[in-house]
C-alpha atoms as a PDB file:
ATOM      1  CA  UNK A   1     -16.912   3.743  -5.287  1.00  0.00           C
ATOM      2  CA  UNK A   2     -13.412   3.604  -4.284  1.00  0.00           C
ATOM      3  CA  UNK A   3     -10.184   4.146  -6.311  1.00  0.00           C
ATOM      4  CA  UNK A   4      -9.805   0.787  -4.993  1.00  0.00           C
ATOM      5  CA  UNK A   5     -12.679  -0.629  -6.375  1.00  0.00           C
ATOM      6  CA  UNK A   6     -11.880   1.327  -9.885  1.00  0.00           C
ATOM      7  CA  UNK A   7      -8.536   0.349 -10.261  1.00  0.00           C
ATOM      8  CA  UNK A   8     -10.005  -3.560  -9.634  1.00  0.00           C
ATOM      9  CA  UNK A   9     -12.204  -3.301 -12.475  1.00  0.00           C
ATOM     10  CA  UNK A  10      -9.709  -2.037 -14.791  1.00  0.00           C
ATOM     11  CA  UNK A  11      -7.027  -4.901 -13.484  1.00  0.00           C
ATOM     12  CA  UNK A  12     -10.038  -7.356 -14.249  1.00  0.00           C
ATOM     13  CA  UNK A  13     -10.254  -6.113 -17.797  1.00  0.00           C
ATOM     14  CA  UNK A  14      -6.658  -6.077 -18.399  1.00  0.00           C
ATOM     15  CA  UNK A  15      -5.429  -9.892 -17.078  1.00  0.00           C
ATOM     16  CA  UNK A  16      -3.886 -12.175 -18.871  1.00  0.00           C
ATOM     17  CA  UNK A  17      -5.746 -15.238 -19.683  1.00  0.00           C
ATOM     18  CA  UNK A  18      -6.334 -18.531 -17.187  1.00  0.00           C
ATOM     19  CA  UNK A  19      -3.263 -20.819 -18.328  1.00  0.00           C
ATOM     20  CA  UNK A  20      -0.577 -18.046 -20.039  1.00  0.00           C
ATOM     21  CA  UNK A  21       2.560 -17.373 -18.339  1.00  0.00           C
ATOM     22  CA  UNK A  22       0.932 -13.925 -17.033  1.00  0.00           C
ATOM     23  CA  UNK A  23      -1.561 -15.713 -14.620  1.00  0.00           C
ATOM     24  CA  UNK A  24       0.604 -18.424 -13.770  1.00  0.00           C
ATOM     25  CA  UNK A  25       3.046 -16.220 -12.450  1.00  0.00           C
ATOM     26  CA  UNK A  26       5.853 -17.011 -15.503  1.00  0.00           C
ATOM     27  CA  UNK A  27       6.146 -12.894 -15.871  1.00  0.00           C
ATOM     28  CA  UNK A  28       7.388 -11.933 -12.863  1.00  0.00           C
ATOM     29  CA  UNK A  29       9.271 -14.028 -11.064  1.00  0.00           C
ATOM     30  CA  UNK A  30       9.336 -13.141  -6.696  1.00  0.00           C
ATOM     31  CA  UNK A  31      12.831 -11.200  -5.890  1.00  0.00           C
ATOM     32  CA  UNK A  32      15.453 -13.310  -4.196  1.00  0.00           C
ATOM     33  CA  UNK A  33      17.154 -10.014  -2.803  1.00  0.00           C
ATOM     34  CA  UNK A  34      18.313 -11.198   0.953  1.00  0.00           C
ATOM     35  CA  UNK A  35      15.950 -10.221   4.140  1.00  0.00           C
ATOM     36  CA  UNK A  36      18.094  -8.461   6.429  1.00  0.00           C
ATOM     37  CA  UNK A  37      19.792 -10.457   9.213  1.00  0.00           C
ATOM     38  CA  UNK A  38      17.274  -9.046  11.757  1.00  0.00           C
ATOM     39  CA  UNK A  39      13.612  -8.831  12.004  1.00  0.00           C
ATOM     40  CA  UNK A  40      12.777  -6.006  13.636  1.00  0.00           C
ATOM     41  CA  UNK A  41       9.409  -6.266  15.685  1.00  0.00           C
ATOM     42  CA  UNK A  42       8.402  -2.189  15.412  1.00  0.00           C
ATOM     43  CA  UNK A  43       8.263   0.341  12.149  1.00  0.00           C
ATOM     44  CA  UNK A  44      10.844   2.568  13.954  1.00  0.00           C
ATOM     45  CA  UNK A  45      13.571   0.504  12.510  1.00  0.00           C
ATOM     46  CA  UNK A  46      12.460   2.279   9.030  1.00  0.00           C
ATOM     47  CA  UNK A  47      11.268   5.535   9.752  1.00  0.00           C
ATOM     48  CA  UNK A  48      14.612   7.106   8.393  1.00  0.00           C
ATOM     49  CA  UNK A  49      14.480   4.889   5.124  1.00  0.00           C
ATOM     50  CA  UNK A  50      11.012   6.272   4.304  1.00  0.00           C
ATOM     51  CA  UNK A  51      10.220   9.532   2.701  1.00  0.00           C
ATOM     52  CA  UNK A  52       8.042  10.722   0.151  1.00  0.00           C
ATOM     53  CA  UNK A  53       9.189   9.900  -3.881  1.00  0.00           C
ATOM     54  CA  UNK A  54       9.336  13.391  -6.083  1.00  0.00           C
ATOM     55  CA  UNK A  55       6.396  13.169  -8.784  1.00  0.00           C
ATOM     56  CA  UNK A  56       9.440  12.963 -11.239  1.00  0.00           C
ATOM     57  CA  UNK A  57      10.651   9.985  -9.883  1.00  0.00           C
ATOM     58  CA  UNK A  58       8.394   6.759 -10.524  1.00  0.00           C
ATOM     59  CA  UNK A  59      10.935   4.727 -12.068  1.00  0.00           C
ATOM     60  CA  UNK A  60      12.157   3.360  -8.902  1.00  0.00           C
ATOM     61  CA  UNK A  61       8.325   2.799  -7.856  1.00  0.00           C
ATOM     62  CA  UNK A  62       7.705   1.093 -10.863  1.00  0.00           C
ATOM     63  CA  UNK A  63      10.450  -1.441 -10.394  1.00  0.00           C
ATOM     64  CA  UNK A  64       9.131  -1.765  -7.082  1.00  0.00           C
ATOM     65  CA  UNK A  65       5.481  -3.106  -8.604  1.00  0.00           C
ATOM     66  CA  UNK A  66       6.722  -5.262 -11.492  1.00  0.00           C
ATOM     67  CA  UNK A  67       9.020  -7.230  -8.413  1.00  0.00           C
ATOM     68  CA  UNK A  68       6.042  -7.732  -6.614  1.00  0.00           C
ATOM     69  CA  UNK A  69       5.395 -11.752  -6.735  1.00  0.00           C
ATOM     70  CA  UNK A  70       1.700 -12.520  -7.644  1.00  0.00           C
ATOM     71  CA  UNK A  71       0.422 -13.030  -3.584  1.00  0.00           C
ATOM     72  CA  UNK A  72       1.919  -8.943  -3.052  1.00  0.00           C
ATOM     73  CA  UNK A  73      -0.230  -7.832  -6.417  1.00  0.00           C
ATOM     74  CA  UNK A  74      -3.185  -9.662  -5.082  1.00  0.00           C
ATOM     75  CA  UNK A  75      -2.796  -7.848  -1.813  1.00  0.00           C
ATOM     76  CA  UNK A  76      -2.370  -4.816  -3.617  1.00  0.00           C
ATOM     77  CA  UNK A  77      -4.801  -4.866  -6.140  1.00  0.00           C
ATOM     78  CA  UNK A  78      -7.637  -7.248  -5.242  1.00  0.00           C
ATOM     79  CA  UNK A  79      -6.817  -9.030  -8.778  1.00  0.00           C
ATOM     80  CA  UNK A  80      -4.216 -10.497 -10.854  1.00  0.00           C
ATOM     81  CA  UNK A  81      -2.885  -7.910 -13.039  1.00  0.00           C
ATOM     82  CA  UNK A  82      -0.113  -7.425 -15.998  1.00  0.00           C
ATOM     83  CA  UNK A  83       2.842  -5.657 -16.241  1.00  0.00           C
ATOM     84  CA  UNK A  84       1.224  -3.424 -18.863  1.00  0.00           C
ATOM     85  CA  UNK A  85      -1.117  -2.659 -16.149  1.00  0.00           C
ATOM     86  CA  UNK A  86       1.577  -1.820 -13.453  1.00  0.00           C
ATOM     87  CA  UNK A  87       3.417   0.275 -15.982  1.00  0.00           C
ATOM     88  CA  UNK A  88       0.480   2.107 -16.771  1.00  0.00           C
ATOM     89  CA  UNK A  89      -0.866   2.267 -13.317  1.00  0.00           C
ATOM     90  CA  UNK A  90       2.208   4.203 -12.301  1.00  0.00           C
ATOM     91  CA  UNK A  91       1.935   6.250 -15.517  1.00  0.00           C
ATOM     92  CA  UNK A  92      -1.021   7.765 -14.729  1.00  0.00           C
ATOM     93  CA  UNK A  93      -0.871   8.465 -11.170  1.00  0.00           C
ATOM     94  CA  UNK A  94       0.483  11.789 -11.290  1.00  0.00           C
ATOM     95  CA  UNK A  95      -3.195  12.388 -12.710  1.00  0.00           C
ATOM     96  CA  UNK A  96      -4.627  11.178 -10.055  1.00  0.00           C
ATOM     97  CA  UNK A  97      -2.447  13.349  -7.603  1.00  0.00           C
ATOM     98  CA  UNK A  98      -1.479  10.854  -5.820  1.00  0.00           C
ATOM     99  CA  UNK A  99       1.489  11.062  -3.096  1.00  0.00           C
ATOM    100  CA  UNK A 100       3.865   8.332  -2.704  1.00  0.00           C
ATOM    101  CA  UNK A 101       6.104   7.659   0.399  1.00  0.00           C
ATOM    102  CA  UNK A 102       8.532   4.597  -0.105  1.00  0.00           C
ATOM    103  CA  UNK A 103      10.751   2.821   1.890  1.00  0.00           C
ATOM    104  CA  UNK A 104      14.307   2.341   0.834  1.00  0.00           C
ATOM    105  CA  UNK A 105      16.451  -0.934   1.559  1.00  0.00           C
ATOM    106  CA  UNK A 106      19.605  -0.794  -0.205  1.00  0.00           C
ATOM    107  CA  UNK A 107      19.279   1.771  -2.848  1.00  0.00           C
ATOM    108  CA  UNK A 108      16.101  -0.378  -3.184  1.00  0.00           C
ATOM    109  CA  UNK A 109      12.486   1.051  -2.949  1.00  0.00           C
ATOM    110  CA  UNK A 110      10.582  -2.572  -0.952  1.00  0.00           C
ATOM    111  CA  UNK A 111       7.760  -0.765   0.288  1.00  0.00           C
ATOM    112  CA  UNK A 112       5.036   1.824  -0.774  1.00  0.00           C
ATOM    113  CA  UNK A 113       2.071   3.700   0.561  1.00  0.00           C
ATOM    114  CA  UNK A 114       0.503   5.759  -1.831  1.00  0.00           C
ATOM    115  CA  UNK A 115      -2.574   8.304  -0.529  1.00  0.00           C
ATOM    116  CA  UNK A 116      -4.901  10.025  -2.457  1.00  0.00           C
ATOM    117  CA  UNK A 117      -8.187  12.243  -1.849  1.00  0.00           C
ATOM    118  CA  UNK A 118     -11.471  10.942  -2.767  1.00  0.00           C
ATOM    119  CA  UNK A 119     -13.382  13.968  -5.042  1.00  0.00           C
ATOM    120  CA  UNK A 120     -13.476  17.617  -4.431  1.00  0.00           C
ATOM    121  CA  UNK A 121     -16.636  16.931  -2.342  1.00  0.00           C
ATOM    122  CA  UNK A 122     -14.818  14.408   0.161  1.00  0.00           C
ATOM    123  CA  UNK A 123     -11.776  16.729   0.297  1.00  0.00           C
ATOM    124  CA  UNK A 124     -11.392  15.906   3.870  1.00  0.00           C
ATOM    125  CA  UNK A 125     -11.515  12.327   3.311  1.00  0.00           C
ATOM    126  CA  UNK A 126      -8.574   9.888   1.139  1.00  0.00           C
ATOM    127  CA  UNK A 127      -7.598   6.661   0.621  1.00  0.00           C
ATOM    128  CA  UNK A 128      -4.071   4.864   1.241  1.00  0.00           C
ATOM    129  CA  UNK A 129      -2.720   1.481  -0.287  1.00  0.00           C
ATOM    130  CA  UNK A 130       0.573  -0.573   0.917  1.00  0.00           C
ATOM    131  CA  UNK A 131       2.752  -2.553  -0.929  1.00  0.00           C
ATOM    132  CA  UNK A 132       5.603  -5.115   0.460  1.00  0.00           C
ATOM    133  CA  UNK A 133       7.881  -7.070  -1.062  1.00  0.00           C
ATOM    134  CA  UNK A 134       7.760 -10.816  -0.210  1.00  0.00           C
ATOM    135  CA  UNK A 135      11.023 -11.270   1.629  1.00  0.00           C
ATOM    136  CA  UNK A 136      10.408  -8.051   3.663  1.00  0.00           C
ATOM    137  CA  UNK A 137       7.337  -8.633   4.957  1.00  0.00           C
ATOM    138  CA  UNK A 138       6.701  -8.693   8.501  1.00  0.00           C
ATOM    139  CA  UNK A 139       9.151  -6.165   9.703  1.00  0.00           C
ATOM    140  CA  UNK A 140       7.611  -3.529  10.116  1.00  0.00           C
ATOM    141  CA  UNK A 141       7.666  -1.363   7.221  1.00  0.00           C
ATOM    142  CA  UNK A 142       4.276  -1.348   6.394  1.00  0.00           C
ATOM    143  CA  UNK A 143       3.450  -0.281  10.144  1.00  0.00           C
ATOM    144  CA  UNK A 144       5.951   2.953   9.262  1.00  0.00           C
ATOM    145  CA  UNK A 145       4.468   3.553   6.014  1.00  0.00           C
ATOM    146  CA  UNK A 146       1.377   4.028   7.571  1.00  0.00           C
ATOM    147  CA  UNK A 147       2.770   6.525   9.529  1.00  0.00           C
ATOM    148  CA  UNK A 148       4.558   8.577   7.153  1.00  0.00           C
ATOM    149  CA  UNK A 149       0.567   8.487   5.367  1.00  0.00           C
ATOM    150  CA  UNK A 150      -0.851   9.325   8.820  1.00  0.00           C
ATOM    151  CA  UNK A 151       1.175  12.448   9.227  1.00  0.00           C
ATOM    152  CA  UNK A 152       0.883  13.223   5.489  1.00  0.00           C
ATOM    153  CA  UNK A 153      -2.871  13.107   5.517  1.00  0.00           C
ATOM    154  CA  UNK A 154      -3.046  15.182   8.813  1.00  0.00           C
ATOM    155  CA  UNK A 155      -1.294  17.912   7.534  1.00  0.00           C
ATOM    156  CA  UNK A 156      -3.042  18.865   4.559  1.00  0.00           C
ATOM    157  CA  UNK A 157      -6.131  17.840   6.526  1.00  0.00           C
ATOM    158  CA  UNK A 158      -7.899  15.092   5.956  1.00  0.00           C
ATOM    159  CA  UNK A 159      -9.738  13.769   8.528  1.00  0.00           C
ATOM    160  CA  UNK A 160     -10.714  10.363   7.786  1.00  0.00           C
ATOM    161  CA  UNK A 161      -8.271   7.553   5.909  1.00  0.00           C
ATOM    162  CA  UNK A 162      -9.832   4.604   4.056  1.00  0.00           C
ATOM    163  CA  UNK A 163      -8.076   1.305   3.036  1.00  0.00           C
ATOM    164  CA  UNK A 164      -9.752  -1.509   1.050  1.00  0.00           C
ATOM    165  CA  UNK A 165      -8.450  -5.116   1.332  1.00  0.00           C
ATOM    166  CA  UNK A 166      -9.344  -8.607   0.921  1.00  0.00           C
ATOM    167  CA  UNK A 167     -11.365 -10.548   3.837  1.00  0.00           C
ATOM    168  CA  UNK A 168      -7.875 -12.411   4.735  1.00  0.00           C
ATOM    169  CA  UNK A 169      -5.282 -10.052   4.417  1.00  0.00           C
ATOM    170  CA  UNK A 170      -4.146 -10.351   8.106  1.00  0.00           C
ATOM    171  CA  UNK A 171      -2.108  -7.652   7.978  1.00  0.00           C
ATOM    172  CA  UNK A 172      -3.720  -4.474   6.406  1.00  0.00           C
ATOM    173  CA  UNK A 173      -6.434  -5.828   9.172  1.00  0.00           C
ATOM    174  CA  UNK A 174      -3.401  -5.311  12.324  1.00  0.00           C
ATOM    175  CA  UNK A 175      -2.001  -2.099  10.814  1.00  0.00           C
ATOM    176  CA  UNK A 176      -5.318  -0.506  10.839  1.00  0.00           C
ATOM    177  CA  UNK A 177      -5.946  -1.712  14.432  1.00  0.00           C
ATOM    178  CA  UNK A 178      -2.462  -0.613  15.838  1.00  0.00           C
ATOM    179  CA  UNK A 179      -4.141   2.630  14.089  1.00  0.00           C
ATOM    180  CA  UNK A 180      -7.048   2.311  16.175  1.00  0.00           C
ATOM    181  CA  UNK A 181      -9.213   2.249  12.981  1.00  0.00           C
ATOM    182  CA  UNK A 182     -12.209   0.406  12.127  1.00  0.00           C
ATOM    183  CA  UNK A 183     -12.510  -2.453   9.844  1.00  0.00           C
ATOM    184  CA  UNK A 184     -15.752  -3.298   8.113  1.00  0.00           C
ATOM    185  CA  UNK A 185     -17.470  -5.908   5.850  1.00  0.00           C
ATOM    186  CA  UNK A 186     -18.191  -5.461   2.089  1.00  0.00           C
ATOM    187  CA  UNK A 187     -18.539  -9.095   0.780  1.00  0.00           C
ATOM    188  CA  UNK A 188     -14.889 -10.630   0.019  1.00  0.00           C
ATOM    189  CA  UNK A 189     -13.179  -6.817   1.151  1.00  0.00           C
ATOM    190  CA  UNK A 190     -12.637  -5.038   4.203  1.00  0.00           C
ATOM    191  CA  UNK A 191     -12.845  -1.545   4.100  1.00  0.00           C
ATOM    192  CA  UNK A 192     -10.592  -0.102   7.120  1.00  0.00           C
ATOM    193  CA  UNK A 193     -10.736   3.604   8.607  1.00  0.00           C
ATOM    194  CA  UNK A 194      -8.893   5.319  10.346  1.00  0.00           C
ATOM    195  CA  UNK A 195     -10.031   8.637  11.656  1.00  0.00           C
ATOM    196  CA  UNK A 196      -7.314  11.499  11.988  1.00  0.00           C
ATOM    197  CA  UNK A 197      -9.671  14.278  13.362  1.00  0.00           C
ATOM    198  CA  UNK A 198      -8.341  15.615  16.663  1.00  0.00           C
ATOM    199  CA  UNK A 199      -5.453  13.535  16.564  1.00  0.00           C
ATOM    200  CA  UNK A 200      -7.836  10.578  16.991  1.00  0.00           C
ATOM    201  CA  UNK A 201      -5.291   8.144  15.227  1.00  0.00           C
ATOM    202  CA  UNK A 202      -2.942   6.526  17.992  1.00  0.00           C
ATOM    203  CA  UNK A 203       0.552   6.082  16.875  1.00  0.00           C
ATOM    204  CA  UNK A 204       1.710   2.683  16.818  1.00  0.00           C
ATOM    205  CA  UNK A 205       2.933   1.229  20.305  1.00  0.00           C
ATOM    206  CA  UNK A 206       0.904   3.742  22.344  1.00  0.00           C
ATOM    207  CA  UNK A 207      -1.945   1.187  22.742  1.00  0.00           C
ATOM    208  CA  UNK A 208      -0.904  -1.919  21.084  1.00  0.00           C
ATOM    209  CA  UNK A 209       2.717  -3.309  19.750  1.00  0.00           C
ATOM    210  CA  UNK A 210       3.124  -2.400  16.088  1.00  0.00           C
ATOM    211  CA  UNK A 211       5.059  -5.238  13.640  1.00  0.00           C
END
Protein backbone atom coordinates (compact mmCIF):
# COMPACT_ATOMS: atom_id res chain seq x y z
CA UNK A 1 0.00 0.00 0.00
CA UNK A 2 0.97 3.43 -0.75
CA UNK A 3 1.53 6.46 1.56
CA UNK A 4 -1.04 7.60 -0.72
CA UNK A 5 -3.43 5.14 -0.07
CA UNK A 6 -2.60 5.49 3.93
CA UNK A 7 -2.88 8.97 4.20
CA UNK A 8 -6.60 8.44 2.26
CA UNK A 9 -7.77 6.26 4.88
CA UNK A 10 -6.81 8.41 7.64
CA UNK A 11 -8.43 11.68 5.68
CA UNK A 12 -11.60 9.32 5.41
CA UNK A 13 -11.66 8.85 9.15
CA UNK A 14 -11.03 12.34 9.98
CA UNK A 15 -13.83 14.41 7.60
CA UNK A 16 -16.17 16.46 8.68
CA UNK A 17 -19.66 15.36 8.34
CA UNK A 18 -22.01 15.54 4.89
CA UNK A 19 -23.80 19.07 5.45
CA UNK A 20 -21.21 21.05 8.14
CA UNK A 21 -19.35 23.93 6.97
CA UNK A 22 -16.11 21.54 6.72
CA UNK A 23 -17.52 19.51 3.69
CA UNK A 24 -19.26 22.24 2.18
CA UNK A 25 -16.26 24.10 1.80
CA UNK A 26 -17.36 27.03 4.63
CA UNK A 27 -13.63 26.36 6.31
CA UNK A 28 -11.49 27.33 3.86
CA UNK A 29 -12.41 29.63 1.62
CA UNK A 30 -10.16 29.46 -2.22
CA UNK A 31 -7.34 32.40 -2.12
CA UNK A 32 -8.14 35.43 -4.21
CA UNK A 33 -4.28 36.31 -4.36
CA UNK A 34 -3.89 37.69 -8.20
CA UNK A 35 -2.47 35.14 -11.07
CA UNK A 36 0.37 36.81 -12.52
CA UNK A 37 -0.18 38.90 -15.67
CA UNK A 38 1.38 36.11 -17.80
CA UNK A 39 0.85 32.50 -18.22
CA UNK A 40 3.79 31.02 -18.93
CA UNK A 41 3.48 27.79 -21.18
CA UNK A 42 6.91 25.86 -19.69
CA UNK A 43 8.14 25.16 -15.81
CA UNK A 44 11.35 27.14 -16.63
CA UNK A 45 9.59 30.28 -15.73
CA UNK A 46 9.84 28.81 -11.95
CA UNK A 47 12.80 26.89 -11.68
CA UNK A 48 14.54 29.79 -9.66
CA UNK A 49 11.41 30.20 -7.29
CA UNK A 50 11.64 26.51 -6.31
CA UNK A 51 13.94 24.99 -3.81
CA UNK A 52 13.72 22.61 -1.18
CA UNK A 53 11.90 23.95 2.45
CA UNK A 54 14.42 23.29 5.66
CA UNK A 55 12.69 20.50 7.94
CA UNK A 56 12.37 23.53 10.40
CA UNK A 57 10.35 25.39 8.26
CA UNK A 58 6.67 23.95 7.68
CA UNK A 59 4.87 26.90 8.67
CA UNK A 60 4.91 28.39 5.32
CA UNK A 61 3.89 24.78 3.89
CA UNK A 62 1.20 24.60 6.14
CA UNK A 63 -0.36 27.85 5.08
CA UNK A 64 0.13 26.62 1.76
CA UNK A 65 -2.41 23.39 2.51
CA UNK A 66 -5.06 25.12 4.64
CA UNK A 67 -5.35 27.79 1.27
CA UNK A 68 -5.89 25.00 -0.80
CA UNK A 69 -9.77 25.31 -2.01
CA UNK A 70 -11.59 21.90 -1.66
CA UNK A 71 -11.02 20.74 -5.75
CA UNK A 72 -6.75 21.25 -4.84
CA UNK A 73 -7.31 18.92 -1.46
CA UNK A 74 -9.21 16.46 -3.51
CA UNK A 75 -6.39 16.40 -5.99
CA UNK A 76 -4.10 16.12 -3.29
CA UNK A 77 -5.50 13.79 -1.09
CA UNK A 78 -8.03 11.57 -2.90
CA UNK A 79 -10.64 12.81 -0.07
CA UNK A 80 -12.09 15.69 1.61
CA UNK A 81 -10.13 16.40 4.59
CA UNK A 82 -10.03 19.00 7.74
CA UNK A 83 -7.83 21.47 8.74
CA UNK A 84 -6.99 19.39 11.81
CA UNK A 85 -5.93 16.92 9.33
CA UNK A 86 -3.68 19.33 7.24
CA UNK A 87 -2.17 20.65 10.42
CA UNK A 88 -1.39 17.37 11.55
CA UNK A 89 -0.42 16.00 8.24
CA UNK A 90 2.37 18.54 8.11
CA UNK A 91 3.14 17.82 11.78
CA UNK A 92 4.14 14.58 11.31
CA UNK A 93 5.98 14.54 8.18
CA UNK A 94 9.29 15.09 9.45
CA UNK A 95 8.56 11.38 10.73
CA UNK A 96 8.00 10.25 7.73
CA UNK A 97 11.28 11.85 6.26
CA UNK A 98 9.78 13.36 3.85
CA UNK A 99 11.52 16.18 1.54
CA UNK A 100 9.66 19.13 0.47
CA UNK A 101 10.55 21.44 -2.52
CA UNK A 102 8.11 24.52 -2.85
CA UNK A 103 7.63 27.07 -5.15
CA UNK A 104 7.63 30.65 -4.06
CA UNK A 105 5.33 33.49 -5.64
CA UNK A 106 5.58 36.54 -3.70
CA UNK A 107 7.01 35.64 -0.41
CA UNK A 108 4.22 33.05 -1.00
CA UNK A 109 4.81 29.20 -1.02
CA UNK A 110 1.70 28.18 -4.19
CA UNK A 111 3.14 25.01 -4.99
CA UNK A 112 4.57 21.76 -3.35
CA UNK A 113 6.08 18.44 -4.22
CA UNK A 114 6.84 16.45 -1.41
CA UNK A 115 8.92 12.86 -2.04
CA UNK A 116 9.36 10.21 0.16
CA UNK A 117 10.87 6.49 0.07
CA UNK A 118 8.64 3.60 0.29
CA UNK A 119 10.26 1.06 3.27
CA UNK A 120 13.79 0.11 3.85
CA UNK A 121 13.14 -2.81 1.44
CA UNK A 122 12.04 -0.48 -1.60
CA UNK A 123 14.89 1.94 -0.78
CA UNK A 124 15.39 2.48 -4.39
CA UNK A 125 11.89 3.20 -5.02
CA UNK A 126 9.59 6.64 -3.53
CA UNK A 127 6.67 8.34 -4.01
CA UNK A 128 6.01 12.19 -4.92
CA UNK A 129 2.70 14.30 -4.46
CA UNK A 130 1.93 17.97 -6.02
CA UNK A 131 0.00 20.56 -4.76
CA UNK A 132 -1.28 23.92 -6.69
CA UNK A 133 -3.06 26.60 -5.71
CA UNK A 134 -6.25 27.35 -7.72
CA UNK A 135 -5.35 30.61 -9.37
CA UNK A 136 -1.86 29.25 -10.31
CA UNK A 137 -2.66 26.39 -11.94
CA UNK A 138 -1.70 25.76 -15.35
CA UNK A 139 1.56 27.55 -15.51
CA UNK A 140 3.78 25.44 -15.17
CA UNK A 141 4.84 25.01 -11.74
CA UNK A 142 3.83 21.71 -11.19
CA UNK A 143 5.85 20.64 -14.45
CA UNK A 144 9.09 22.33 -12.41
CA UNK A 145 8.25 20.77 -9.25
CA UNK A 146 8.51 17.64 -10.79
CA UNK A 147 11.75 18.40 -11.75
CA UNK A 148 13.26 19.68 -8.72
CA UNK A 149 11.71 15.83 -7.34
CA UNK A 150 13.29 14.23 -10.44
CA UNK A 151 16.74 15.47 -9.68
CA UNK A 152 16.17 15.03 -5.92
CA UNK A 153 15.24 11.41 -6.25
CA UNK A 154 18.19 10.74 -8.72
CA UNK A 155 20.66 11.82 -6.51
CA UNK A 156 20.18 9.91 -3.52
CA UNK A 157 19.20 7.13 -5.92
CA UNK A 158 16.09 6.06 -6.38
CA UNK A 159 15.31 4.56 -9.36
CA UNK A 160 11.72 4.40 -9.82
CA UNK A 161 9.07 7.45 -8.77
CA UNK A 162 5.41 6.62 -8.06
CA UNK A 163 2.43 9.11 -8.03
CA UNK A 164 -1.17 8.14 -7.16
CA UNK A 165 -4.11 10.25 -8.49
CA UNK A 166 -7.65 10.19 -9.28
CA UNK A 167 -8.93 8.66 -12.79
CA UNK A 168 -9.57 12.48 -13.99
CA UNK A 169 -6.93 14.45 -12.76
CA UNK A 170 -5.75 15.60 -16.26
CA UNK A 171 -2.86 16.96 -15.14
CA UNK A 172 -0.81 14.66 -12.75
CA UNK A 173 -1.76 12.32 -15.99
CA UNK A 174 0.42 15.13 -18.59
CA UNK A 175 3.19 15.75 -16.04
CA UNK A 176 3.93 12.16 -15.79
CA UNK A 177 3.85 11.80 -19.61
CA UNK A 178 6.09 14.93 -20.35
CA UNK A 179 8.13 12.55 -17.78
CA UNK A 180 7.87 9.79 -20.06
CA UNK A 181 6.29 7.72 -17.21
CA UNK A 182 3.66 5.24 -17.20
CA UNK A 183 0.22 5.62 -15.97
CA UNK A 184 -1.84 2.68 -14.83
CA UNK A 185 -5.36 1.63 -13.64
CA UNK A 186 -6.34 0.85 -10.00
CA UNK A 187 -10.18 1.36 -9.94
CA UNK A 188 -11.03 5.27 -9.46
CA UNK A 189 -6.78 6.04 -9.19
CA UNK A 190 -4.03 6.14 -11.47
CA UNK A 191 -0.90 5.12 -10.28
CA UNK A 192 1.91 6.96 -12.51
CA UNK A 193 5.77 5.95 -12.75
CA UNK A 194 8.32 7.33 -13.72
CA UNK A 195 11.55 5.44 -13.98
CA UNK A 196 14.89 7.42 -13.19
CA UNK A 197 17.37 4.47 -13.77
CA UNK A 198 19.97 5.43 -16.37
CA UNK A 199 18.67 8.73 -16.74
CA UNK A 200 15.56 7.09 -18.25
CA UNK A 201 13.31 10.15 -17.18
CA UNK A 202 13.25 12.79 -20.14
CA UNK A 203 13.25 16.30 -18.99
CA UNK A 204 10.36 18.21 -19.93
CA UNK A 205 10.44 19.72 -23.61
CA UNK A 206 12.96 17.15 -24.88
CA UNK A 207 10.11 14.97 -26.27
CA UNK A 208 6.95 16.71 -25.62
CA UNK A 209 6.04 20.57 -24.55
CA UNK A 210 5.77 20.77 -20.77
CA UNK A 211 2.79 23.33 -19.22
Amino acid sequence: MTYQAIERRAASREAPEPGSPASTGGVRAADSSPVPEVAFTTGQRWRQSIGKAPRQDLASIRAHFLRLDRDALYSRFGNVVTEEFLVEYVARAPEMETVFFCCWVNGHVRGVAELRRFEPARSAEAEAAFSVETPFADLGIGTALMEAVRIEARRVGVTDLYMCFAVHNRRMRRITQKFQGSVSFDGSDCIGRVSLADGAAARPGEHSAAR
